[in-house]
N, C-alpha and C. Protein backbone atom coordinates (compact mmCIF):
# COMPACT_ATOMS: atom_id res chain seq x y z
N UNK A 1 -4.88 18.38 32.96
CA UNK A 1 -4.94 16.95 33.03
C UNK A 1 -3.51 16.41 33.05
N UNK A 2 -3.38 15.61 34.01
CA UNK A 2 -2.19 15.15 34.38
C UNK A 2 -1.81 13.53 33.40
N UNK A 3 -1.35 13.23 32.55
CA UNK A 3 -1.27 12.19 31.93
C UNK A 3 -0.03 11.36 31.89
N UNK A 4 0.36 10.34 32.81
CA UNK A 4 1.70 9.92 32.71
C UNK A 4 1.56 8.21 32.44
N UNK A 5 2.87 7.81 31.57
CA UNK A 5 2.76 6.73 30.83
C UNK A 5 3.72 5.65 31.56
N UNK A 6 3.70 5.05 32.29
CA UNK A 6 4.77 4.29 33.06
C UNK A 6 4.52 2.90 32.41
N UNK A 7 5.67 2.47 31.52
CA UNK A 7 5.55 0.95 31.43
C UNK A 7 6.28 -0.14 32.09
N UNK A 8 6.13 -1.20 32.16
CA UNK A 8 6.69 -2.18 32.98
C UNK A 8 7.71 -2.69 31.37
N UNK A 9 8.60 -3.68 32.09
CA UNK A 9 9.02 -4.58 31.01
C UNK A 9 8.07 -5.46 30.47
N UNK A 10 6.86 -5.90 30.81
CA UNK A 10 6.59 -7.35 30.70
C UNK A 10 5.37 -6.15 29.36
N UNK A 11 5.10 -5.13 29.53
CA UNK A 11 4.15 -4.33 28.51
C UNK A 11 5.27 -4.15 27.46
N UNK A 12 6.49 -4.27 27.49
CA UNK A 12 7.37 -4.16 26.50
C UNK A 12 7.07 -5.32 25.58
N UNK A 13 7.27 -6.45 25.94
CA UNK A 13 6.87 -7.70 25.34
C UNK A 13 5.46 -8.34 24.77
N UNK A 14 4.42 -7.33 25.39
CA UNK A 14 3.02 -7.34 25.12
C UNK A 14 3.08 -6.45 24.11
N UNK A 15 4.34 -5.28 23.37
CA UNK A 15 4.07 -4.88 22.65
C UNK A 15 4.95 -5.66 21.16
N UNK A 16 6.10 -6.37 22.03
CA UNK A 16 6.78 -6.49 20.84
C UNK A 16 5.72 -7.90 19.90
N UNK A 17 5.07 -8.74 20.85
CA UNK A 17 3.86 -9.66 20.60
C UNK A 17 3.48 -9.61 19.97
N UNK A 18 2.48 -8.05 19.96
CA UNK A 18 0.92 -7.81 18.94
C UNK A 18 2.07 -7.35 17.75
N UNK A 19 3.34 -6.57 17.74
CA UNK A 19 3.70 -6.46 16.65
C UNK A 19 3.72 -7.67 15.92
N UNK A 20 4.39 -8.34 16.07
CA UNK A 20 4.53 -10.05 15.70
C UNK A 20 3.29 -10.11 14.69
N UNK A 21 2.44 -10.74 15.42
CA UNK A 21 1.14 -11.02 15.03
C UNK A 21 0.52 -10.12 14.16
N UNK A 22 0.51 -8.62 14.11
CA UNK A 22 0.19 -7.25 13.23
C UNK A 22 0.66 -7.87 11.89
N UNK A 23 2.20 -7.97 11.97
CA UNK A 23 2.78 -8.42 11.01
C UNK A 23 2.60 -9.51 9.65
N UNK A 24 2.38 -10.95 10.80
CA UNK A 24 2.26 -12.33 9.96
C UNK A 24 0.96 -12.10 9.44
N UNK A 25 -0.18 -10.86 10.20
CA UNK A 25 -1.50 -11.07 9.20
C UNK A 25 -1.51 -10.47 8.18
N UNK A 26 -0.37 -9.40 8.07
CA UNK A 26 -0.04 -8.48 7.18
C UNK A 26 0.51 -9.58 6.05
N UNK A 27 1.14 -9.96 6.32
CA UNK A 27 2.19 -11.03 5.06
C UNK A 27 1.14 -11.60 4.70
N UNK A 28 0.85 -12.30 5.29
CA UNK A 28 0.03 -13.80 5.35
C UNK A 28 -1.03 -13.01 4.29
N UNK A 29 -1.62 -12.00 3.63
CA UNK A 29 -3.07 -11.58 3.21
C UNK A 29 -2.45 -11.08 1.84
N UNK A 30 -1.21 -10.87 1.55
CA UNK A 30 -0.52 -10.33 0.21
C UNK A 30 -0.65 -11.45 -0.97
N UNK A 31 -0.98 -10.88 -1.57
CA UNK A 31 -1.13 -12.31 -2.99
C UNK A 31 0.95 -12.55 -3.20
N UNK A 32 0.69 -13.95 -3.50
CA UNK A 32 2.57 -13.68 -4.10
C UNK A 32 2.69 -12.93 -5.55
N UNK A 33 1.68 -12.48 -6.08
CA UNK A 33 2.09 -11.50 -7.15
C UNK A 33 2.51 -10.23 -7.06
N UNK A 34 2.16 -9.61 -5.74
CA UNK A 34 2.42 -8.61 -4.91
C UNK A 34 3.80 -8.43 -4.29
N UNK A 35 4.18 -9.94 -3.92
CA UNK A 35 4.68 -10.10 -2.54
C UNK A 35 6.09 -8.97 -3.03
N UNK A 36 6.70 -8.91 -4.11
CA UNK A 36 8.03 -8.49 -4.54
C UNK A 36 8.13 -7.17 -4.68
N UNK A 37 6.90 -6.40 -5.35
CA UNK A 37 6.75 -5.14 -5.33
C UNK A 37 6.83 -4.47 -4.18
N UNK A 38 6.08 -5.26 -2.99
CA UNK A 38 5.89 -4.66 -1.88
C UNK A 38 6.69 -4.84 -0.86
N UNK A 39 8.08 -5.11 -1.04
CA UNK A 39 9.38 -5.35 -0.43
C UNK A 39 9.83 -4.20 0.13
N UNK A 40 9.59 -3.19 -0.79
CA UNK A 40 9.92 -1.93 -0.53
C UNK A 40 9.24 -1.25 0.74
N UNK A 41 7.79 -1.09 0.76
CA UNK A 41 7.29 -1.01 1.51
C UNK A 41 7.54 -1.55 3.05
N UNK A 42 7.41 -2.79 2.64
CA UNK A 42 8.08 -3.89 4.01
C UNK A 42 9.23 -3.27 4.98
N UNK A 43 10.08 -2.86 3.51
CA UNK A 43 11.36 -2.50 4.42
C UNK A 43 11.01 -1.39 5.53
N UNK A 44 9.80 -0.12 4.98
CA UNK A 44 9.61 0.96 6.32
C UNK A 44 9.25 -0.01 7.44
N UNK A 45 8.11 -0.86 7.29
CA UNK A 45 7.41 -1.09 8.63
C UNK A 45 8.91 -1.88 9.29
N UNK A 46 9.66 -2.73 8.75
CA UNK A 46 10.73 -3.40 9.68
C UNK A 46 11.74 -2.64 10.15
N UNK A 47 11.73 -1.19 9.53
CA UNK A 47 12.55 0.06 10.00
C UNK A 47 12.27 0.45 11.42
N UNK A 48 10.22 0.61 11.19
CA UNK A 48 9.48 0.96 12.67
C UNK A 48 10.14 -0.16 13.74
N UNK A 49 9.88 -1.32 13.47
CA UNK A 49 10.22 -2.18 14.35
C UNK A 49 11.80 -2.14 14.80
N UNK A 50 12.38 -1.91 14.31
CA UNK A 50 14.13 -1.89 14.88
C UNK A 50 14.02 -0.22 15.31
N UNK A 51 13.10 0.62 15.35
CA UNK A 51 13.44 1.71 16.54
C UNK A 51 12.70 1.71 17.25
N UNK A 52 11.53 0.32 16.77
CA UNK A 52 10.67 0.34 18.43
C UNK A 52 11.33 -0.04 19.39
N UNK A 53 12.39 -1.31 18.85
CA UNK A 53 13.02 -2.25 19.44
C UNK A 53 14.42 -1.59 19.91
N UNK A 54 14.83 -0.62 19.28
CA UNK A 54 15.80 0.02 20.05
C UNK A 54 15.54 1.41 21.09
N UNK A 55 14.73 1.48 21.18
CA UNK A 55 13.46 2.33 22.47
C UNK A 55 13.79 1.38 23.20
N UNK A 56 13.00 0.70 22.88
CA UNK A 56 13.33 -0.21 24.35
C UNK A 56 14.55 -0.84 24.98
N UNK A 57 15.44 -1.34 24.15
CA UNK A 57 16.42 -1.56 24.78
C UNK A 57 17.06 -0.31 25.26
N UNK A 58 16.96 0.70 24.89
CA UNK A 58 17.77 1.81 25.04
C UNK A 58 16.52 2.97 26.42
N UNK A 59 15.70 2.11 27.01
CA UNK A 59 15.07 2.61 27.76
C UNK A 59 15.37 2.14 29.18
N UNK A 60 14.43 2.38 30.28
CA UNK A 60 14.83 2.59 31.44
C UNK A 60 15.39 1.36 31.86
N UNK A 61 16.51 0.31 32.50
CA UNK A 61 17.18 -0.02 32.78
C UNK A 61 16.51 -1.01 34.08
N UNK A 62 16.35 -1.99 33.15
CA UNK A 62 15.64 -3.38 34.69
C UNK A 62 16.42 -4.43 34.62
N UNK A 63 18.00 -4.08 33.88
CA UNK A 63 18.18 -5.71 33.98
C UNK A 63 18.24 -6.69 33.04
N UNK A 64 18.34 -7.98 32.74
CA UNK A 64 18.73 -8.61 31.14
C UNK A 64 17.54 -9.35 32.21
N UNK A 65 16.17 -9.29 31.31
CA UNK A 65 14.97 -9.89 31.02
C UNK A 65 14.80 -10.12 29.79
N UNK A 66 13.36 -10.78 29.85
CA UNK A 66 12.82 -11.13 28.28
C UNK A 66 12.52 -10.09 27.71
N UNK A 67 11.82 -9.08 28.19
CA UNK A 67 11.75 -8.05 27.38
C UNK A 67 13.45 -7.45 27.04
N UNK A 68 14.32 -7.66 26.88
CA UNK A 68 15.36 -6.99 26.46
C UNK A 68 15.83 -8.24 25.03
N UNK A 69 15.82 -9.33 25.55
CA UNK A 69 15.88 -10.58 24.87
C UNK A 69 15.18 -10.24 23.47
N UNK A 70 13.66 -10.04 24.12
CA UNK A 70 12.98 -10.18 22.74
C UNK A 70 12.92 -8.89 21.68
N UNK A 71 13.08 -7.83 22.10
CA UNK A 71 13.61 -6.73 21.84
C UNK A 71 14.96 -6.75 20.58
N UNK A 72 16.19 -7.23 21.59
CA UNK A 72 17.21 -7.18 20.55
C UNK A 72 17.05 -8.69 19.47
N UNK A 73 16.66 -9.77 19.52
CA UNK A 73 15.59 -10.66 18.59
C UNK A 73 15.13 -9.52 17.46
N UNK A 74 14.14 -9.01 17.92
CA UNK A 74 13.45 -8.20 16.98
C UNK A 74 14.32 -6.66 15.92
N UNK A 75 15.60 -6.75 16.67
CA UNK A 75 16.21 -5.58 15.95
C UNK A 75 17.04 -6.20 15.29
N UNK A 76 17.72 -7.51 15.63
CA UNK A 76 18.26 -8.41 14.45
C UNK A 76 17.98 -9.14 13.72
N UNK A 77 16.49 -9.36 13.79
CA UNK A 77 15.55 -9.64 12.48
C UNK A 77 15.16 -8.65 11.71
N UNK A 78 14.91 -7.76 12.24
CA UNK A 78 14.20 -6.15 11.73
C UNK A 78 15.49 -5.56 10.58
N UNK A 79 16.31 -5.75 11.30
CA UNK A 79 18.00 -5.27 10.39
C UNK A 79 18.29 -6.52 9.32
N UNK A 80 18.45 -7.70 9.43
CA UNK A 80 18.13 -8.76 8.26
C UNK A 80 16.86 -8.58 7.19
N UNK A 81 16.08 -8.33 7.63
CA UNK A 81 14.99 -8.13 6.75
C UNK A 81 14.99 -7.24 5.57
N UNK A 82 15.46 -6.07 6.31
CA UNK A 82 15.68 -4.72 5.63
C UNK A 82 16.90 -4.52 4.68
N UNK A 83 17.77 -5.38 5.16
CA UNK A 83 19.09 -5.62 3.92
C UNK A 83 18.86 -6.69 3.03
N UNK A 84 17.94 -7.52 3.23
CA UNK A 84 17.60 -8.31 2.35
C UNK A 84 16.26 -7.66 1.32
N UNK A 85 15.90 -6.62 2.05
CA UNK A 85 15.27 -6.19 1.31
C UNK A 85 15.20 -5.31 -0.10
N UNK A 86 16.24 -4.33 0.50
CA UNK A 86 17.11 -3.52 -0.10
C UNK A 86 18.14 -4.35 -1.40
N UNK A 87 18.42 -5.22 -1.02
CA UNK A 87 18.47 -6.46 -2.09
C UNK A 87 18.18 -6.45 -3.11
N UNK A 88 16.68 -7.35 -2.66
CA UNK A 88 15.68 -7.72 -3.81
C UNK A 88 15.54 -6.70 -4.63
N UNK A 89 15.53 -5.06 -3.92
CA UNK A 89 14.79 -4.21 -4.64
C UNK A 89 15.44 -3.73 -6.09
N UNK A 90 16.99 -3.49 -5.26
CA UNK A 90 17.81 -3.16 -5.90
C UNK A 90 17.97 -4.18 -7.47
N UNK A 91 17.96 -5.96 -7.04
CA UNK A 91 18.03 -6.73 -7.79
C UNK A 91 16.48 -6.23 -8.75
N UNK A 92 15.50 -6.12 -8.40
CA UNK A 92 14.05 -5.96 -9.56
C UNK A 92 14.10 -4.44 -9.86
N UNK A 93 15.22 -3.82 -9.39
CA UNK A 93 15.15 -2.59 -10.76
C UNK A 93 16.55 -2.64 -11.41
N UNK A 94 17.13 -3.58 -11.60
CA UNK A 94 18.38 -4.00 -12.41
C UNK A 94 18.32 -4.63 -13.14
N UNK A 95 16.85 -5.24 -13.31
CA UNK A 95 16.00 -5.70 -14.32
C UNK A 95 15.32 -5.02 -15.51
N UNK A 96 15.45 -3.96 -15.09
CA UNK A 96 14.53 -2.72 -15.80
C UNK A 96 15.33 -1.82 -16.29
N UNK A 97 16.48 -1.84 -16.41
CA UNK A 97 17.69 -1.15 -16.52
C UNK A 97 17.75 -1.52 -18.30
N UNK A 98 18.04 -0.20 -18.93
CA UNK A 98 18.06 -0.46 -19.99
C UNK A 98 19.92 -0.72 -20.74
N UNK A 99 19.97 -2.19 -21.07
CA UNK A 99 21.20 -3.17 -21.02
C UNK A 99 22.16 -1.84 -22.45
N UNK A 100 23.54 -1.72 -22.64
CA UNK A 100 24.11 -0.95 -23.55
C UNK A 100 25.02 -2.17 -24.11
């Protein structure tokens, strides 16, 4: 079986989309009692997204379109997120730190 995967740019952006949306239903459903613990977590999935997002920019070569646009968008949110995340985390176990 012969199986080959050819994407266009514009399926680049149909993917960076549903990520989008994957996402805000993801947030959007966390109680805020949760929301801090699970920062940590957060930070993998925005990890996935900045090497989805650098796949693609770093893939086959059409040109400065939207899919490249929305792409590097998404790897400089994806990289903000994740240092802010790394943050918080750092800040809520410096809390727990036993003071001398």
């Amino acid at each position: 079986m012969n199986f080959s995967l050819s994407l266009t740019p514009l399926d680049g952006v149909y993917i960076v989309l549903l990520c989008i949306i994957v996402g805000i239903a993801i947030i959007k459903n966390v109680p805020a009692v949760l929301h801090t613990p699970l920062m940590s977590g957060s930070n993998a999935i925005s990890g996935i997204i900045i090497i989805g997002g650098a796949i693609q920019l770093l893939g086959p070569k059409f040109g400065f379109n939207l899919s490249t646009v929305v792409s590097a968008i998404g790897v400089l949110v994806g990289t903000i997120n994740v240092s802010g995340g790394f943050f918080v985390t750092h800040r809520m176990l410096k809390m727990f730190q036993i003071k001398k």
